[in-house]
N, C-alpha and C. Protein backbone atom coordinates (compact mmCIF):
# COMPACT_ATOMS: atom_id res chain seq x y z
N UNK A 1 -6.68 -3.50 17.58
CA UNK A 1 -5.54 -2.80 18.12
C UNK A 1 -4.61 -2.33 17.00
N UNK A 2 -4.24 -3.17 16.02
CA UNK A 2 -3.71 -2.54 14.64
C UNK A 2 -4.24 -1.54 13.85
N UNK A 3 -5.35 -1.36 14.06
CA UNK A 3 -6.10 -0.52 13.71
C UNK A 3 -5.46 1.34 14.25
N UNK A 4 -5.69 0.94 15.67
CA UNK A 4 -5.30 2.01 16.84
C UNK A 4 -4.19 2.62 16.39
N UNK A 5 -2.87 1.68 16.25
CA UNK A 5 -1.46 1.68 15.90
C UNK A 5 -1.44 2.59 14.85
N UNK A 6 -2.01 2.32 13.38
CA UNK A 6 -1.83 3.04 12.22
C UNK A 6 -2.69 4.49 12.41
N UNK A 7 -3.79 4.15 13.11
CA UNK A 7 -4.49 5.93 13.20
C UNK A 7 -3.69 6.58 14.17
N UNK A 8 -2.94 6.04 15.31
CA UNK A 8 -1.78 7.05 16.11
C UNK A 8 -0.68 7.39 15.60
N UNK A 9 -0.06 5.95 14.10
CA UNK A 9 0.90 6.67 13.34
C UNK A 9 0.37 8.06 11.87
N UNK A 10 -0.66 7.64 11.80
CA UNK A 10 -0.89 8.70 10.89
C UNK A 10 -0.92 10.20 11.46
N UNK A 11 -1.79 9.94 12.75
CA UNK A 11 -1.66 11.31 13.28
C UNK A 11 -0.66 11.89 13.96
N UNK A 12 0.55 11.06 14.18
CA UNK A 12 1.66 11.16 14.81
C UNK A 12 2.22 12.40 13.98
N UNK A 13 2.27 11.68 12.40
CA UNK A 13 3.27 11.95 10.89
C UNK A 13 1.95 13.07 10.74
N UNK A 14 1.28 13.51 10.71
CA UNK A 14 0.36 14.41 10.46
C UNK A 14 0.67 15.77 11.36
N UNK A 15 0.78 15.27 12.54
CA UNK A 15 0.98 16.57 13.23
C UNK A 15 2.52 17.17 13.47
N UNK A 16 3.21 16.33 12.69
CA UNK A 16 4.52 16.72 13.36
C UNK A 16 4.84 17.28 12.18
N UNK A 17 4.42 16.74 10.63
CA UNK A 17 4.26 17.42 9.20
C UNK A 17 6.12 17.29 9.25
N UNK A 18 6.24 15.75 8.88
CA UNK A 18 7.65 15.03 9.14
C UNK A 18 8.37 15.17 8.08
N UNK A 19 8.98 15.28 7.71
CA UNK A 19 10.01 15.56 6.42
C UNK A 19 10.05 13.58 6.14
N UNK A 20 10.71 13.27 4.97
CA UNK A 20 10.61 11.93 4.09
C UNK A 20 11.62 11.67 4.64
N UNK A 21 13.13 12.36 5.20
CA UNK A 21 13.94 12.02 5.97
C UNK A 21 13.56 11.50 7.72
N UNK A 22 13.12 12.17 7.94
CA UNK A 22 12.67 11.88 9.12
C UNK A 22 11.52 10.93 9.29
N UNK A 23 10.71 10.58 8.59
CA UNK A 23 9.92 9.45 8.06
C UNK A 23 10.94 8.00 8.30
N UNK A 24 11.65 8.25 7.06
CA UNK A 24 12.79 6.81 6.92
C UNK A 24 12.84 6.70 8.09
N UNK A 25 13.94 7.15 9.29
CA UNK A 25 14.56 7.21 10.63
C UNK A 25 13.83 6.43 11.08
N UNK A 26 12.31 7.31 10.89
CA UNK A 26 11.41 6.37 12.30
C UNK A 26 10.58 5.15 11.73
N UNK A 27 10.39 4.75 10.42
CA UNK A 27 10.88 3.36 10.00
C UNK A 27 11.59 2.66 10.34
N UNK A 28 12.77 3.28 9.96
CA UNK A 28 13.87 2.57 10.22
C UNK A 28 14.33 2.16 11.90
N UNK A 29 14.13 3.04 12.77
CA UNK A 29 13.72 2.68 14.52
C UNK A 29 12.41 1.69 14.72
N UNK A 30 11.37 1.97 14.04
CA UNK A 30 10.60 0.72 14.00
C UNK A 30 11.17 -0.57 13.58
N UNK A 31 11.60 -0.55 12.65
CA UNK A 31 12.08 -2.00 12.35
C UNK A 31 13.16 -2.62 13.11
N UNK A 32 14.14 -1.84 13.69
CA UNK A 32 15.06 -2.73 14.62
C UNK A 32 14.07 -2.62 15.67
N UNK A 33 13.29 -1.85 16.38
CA UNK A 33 12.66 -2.44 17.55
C UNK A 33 11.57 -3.37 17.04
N UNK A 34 11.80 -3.77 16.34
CA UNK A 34 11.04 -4.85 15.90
C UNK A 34 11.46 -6.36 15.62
N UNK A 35 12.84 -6.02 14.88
CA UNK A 35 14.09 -6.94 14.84
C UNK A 35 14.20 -6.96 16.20
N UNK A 36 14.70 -6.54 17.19
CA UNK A 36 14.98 -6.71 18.38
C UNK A 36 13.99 -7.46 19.42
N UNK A 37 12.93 -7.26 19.33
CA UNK A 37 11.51 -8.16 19.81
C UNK A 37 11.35 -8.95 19.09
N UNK A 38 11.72 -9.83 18.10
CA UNK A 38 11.99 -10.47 17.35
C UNK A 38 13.02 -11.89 18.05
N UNK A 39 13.72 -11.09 18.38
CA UNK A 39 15.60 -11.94 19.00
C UNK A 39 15.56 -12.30 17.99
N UNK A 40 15.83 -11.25 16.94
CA UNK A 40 17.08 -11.38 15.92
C UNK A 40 18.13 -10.56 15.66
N UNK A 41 19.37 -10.97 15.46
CA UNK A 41 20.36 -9.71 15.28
C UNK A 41 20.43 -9.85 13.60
N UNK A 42 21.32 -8.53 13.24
CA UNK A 42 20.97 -7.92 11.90
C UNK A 42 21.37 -8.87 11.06
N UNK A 43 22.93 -9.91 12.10
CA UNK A 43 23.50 -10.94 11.14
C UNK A 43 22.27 -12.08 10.65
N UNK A 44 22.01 -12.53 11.74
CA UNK A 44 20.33 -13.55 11.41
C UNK A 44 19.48 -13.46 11.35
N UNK A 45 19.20 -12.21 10.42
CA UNK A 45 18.15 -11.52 10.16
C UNK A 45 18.13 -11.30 8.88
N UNK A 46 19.33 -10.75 8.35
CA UNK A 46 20.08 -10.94 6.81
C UNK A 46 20.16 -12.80 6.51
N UNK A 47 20.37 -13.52 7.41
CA UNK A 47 19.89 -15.29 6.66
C UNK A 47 19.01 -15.48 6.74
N UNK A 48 18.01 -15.19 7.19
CA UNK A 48 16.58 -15.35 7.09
C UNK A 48 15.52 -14.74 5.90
N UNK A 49 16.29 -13.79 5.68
CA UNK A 49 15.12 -12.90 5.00
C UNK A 49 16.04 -12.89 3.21
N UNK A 50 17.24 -13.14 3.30
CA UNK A 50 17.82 -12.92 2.44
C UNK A 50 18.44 -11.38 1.86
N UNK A 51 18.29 -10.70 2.98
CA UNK A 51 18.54 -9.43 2.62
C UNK A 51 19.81 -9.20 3.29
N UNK A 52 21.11 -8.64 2.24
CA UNK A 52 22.20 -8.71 3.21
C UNK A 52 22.19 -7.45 4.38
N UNK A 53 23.34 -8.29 5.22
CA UNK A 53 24.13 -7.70 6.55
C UNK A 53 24.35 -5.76 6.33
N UNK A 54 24.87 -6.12 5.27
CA UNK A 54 25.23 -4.51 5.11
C UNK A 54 24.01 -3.25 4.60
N UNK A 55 22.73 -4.19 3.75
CA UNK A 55 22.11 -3.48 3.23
C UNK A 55 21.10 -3.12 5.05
N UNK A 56 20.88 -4.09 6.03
CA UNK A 56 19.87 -4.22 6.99
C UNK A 56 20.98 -3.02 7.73
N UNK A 57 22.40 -3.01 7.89
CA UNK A 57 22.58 -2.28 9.02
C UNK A 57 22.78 -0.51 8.40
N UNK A 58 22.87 -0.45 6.88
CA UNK A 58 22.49 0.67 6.26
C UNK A 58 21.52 1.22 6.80
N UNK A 59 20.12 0.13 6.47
CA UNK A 59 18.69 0.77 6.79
C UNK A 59 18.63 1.15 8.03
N UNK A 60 18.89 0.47 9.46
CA UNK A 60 19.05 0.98 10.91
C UNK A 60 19.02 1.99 10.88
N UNK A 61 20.53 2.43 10.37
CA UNK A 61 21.38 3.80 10.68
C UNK A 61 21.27 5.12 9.85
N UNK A 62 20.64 4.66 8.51
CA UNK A 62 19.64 5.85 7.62
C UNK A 62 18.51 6.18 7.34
N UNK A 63 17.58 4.94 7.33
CA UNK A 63 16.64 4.62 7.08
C UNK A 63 16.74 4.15 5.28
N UNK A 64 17.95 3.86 4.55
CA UNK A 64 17.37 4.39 3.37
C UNK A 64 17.76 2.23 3.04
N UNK A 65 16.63 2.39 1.83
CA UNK A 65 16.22 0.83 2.08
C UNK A 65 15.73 0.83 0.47
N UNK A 66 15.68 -0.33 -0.53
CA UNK A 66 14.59 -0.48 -1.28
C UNK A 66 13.63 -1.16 -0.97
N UNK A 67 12.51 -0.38 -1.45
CA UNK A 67 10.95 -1.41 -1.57
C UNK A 67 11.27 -3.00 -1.37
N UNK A 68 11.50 -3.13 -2.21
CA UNK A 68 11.83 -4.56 -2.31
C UNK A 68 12.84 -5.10 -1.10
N UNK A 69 13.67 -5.04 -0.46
CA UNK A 69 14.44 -4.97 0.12
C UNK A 69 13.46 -4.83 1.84
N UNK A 70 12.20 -4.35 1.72
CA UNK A 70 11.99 -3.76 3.19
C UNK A 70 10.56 -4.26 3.25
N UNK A 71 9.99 -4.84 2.31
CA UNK A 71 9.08 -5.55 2.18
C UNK A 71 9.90 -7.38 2.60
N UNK A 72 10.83 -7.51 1.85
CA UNK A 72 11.54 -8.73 2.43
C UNK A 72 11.49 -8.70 3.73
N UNK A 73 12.41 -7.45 4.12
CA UNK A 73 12.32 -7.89 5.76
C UNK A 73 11.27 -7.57 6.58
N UNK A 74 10.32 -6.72 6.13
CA UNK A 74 9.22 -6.89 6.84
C UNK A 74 7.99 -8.50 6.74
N UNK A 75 8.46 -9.38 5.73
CA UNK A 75 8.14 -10.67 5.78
C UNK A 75 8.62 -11.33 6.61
N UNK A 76 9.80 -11.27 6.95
CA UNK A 76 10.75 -11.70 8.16
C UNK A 76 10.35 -11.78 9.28
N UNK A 77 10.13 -10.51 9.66
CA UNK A 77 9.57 -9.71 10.89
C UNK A 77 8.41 -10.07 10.96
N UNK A 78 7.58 -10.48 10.53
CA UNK A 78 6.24 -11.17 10.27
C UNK A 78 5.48 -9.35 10.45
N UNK A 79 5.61 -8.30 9.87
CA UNK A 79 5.26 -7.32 10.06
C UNK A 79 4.64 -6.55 8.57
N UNK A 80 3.87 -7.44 7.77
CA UNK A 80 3.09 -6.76 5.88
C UNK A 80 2.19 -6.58 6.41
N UNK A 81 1.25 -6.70 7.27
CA UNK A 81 -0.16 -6.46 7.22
C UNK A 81 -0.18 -4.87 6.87
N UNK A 82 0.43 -3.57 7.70
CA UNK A 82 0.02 -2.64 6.94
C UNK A 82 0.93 -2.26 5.81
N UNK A 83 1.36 -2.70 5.23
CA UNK A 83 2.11 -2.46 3.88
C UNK A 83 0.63 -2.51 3.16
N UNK A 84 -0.11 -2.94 2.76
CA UNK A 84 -1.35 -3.50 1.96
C UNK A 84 -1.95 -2.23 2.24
N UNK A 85 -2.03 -1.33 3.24
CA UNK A 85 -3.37 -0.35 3.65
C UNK A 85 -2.76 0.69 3.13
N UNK A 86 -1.01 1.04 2.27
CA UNK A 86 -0.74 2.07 1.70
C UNK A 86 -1.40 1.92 0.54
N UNK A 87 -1.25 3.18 0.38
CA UNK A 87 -2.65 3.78 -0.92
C UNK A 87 -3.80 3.13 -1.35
N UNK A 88 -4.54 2.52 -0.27
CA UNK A 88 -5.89 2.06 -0.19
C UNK A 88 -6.86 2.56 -0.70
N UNK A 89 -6.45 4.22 -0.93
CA UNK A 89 -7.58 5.23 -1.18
C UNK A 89 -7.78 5.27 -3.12
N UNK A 90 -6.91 4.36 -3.30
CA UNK A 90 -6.84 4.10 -5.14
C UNK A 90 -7.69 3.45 -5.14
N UNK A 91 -7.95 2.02 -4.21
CA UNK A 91 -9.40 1.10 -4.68
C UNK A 91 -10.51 1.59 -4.71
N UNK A 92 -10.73 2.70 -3.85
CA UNK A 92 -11.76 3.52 -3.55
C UNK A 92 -11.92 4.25 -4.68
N UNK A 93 -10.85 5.22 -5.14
CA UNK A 93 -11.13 5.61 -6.49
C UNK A 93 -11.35 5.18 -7.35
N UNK A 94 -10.65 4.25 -8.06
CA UNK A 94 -11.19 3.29 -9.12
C UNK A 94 -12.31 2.51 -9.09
N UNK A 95 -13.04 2.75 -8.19
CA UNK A 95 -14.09 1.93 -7.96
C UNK A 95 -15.27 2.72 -8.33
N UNK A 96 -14.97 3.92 -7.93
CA UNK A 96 -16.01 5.23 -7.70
C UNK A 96 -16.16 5.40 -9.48
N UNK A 97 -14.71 5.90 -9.92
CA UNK A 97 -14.97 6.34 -11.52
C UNK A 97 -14.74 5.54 -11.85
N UNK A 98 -15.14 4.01 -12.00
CA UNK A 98 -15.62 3.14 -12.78
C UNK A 98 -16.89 2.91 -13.10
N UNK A 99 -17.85 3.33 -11.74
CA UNK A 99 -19.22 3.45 -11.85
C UNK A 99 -19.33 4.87 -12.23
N UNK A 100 -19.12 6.28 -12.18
CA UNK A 100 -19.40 7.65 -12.41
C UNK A 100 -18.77 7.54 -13.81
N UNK A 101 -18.22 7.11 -14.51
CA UNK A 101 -17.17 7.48 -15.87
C UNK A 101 -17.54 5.87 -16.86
N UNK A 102 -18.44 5.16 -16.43
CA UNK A 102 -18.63 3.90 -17.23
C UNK A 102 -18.98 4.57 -18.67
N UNK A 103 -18.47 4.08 -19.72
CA UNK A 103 -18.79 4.16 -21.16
C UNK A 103 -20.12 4.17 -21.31
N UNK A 104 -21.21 4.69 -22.43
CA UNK A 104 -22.21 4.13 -22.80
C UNK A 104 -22.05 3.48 -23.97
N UNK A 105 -22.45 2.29 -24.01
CA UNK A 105 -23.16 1.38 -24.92
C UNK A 105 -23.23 2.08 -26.48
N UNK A 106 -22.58 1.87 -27.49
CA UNK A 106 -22.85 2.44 -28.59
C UNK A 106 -23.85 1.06 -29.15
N UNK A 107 -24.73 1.62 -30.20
CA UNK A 107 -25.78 0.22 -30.29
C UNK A 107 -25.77 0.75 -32.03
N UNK A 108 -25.78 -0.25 -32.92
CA UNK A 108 -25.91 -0.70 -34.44
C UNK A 108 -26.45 0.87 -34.85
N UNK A 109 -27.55 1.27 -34.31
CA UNK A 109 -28.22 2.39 -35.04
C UNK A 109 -27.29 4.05 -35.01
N UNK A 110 -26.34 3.74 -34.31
CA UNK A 110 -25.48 5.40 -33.91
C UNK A 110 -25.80 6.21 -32.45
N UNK A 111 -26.62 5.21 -31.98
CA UNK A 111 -27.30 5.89 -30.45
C UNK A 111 -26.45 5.04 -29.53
N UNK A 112 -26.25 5.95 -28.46
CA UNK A 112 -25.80 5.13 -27.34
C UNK A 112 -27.11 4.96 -26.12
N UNK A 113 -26.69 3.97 -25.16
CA UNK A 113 -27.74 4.13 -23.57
C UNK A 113 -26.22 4.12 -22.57
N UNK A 114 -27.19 4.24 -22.06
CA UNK A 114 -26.19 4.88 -20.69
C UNK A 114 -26.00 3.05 -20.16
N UNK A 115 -25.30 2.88 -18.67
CA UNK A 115 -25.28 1.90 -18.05
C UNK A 115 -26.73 1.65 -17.33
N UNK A 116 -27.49 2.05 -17.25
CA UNK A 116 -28.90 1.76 -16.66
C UNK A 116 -29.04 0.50 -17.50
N UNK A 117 -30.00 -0.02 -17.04
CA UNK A 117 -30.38 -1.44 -17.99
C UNK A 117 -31.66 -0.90 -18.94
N UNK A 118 -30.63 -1.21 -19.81
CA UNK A 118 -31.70 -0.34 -21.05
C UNK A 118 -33.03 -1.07 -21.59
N UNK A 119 -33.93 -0.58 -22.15
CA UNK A 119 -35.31 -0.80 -22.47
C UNK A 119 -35.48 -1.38 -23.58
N UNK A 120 -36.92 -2.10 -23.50
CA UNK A 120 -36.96 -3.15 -24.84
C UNK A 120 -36.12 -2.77 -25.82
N UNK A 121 -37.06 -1.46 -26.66
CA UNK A 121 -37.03 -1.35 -27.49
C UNK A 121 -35.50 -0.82 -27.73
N UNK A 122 -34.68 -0.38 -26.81
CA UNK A 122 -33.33 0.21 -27.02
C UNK A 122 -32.32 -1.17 -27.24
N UNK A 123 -32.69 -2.49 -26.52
CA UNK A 123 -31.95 -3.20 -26.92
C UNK A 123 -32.38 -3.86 -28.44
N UNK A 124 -33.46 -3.69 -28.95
CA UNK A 124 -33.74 -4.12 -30.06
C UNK A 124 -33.25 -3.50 -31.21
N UNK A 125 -32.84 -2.39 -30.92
CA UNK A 125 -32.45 -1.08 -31.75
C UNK A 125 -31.05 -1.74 -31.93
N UNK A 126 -30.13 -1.96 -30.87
CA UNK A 126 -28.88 -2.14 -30.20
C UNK A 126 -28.53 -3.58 -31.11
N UNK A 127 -29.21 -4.43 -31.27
CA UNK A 127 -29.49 -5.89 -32.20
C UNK A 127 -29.03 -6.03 -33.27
C-alpha cells in the first residue's frame, strides 16, 4: 500500500507540473495531517522531536523547513520510510557505470585487460 501512496504522489506532482512552492505547502499539509493523526499538537511535537514550536508552526503555514529539521520530525511522526526512496535512481546509476566504466587492469608489461577474467598467459604477463 506504500508503494500505491508514492506512485499516486508522483503522479499527482507529475501531472499537475507543481511549482517547489506548491510542493512545500503540500508537504507541509501532509505533515500536520499527520501530526494530527498522530494526537500531537505542534507544542508536543516540538518536545518530542526536538524541533522547536516556532520552527514546526513556520513549516505548517509555509512549508519552508530544513532537511534536517523535517527529517527530525518526520522521525517523530514515525513517517522516513519514503525519505530513503528519494534519489534512488543514483544507486542504479552508480551501479550501472561502475560495471560499463570499470578501469582496465594496467599489467608490468604496458598492456592493459579489460575486467573479463583475464587469461593465463595475460596474468603471467601482468606478474
Amino acid at each position: 500500500m506504500k508503494n500505491t501512496r508514492l506512485q499516486n504522489t508522483r503522479l499527482e506532482i507529475s501531472r499537475l507540473q507543481m511549482s517547489i512552492e506548491e510542493q512545500q505547502l503540500l508537504i507541509a499539509k501532509r505533515a500536520r495531517l499527520s501530526r494530527l493523526y498522530s494526537g500531537f499538537t505542534q507544542s508536543h511535537l516540538a518536545n518530542c522531536s526536538s524541533v522547536s514550536y516556532a520552527t514546526i508552526r513556520k513549516f505548517e503555514q509555509t512549508g519552508e523547513i530544513s532537511l534536517k529539521s523535517l527529517l527530525t520530525l518526520a522521525k517523530a511522526l514515525n513517517e522516513t520510510e519514503l525519505f530513503l526512496a528519494l534519489f534512488h535512481k543514483a544507486d542504479i546509476y552508480e551501479s550501472i557505470s561502475s560495471k560499463l566504466f570499470k578501469r582496465p587492469k594496467l599489467c608490468k608489461n604496458g598492456t592493459y585487460y579489460s575486467s573479463r577474467k583475464p587469461s593465463r598467459r595475460e596474468l603471467e604477463e601482468c606478474e
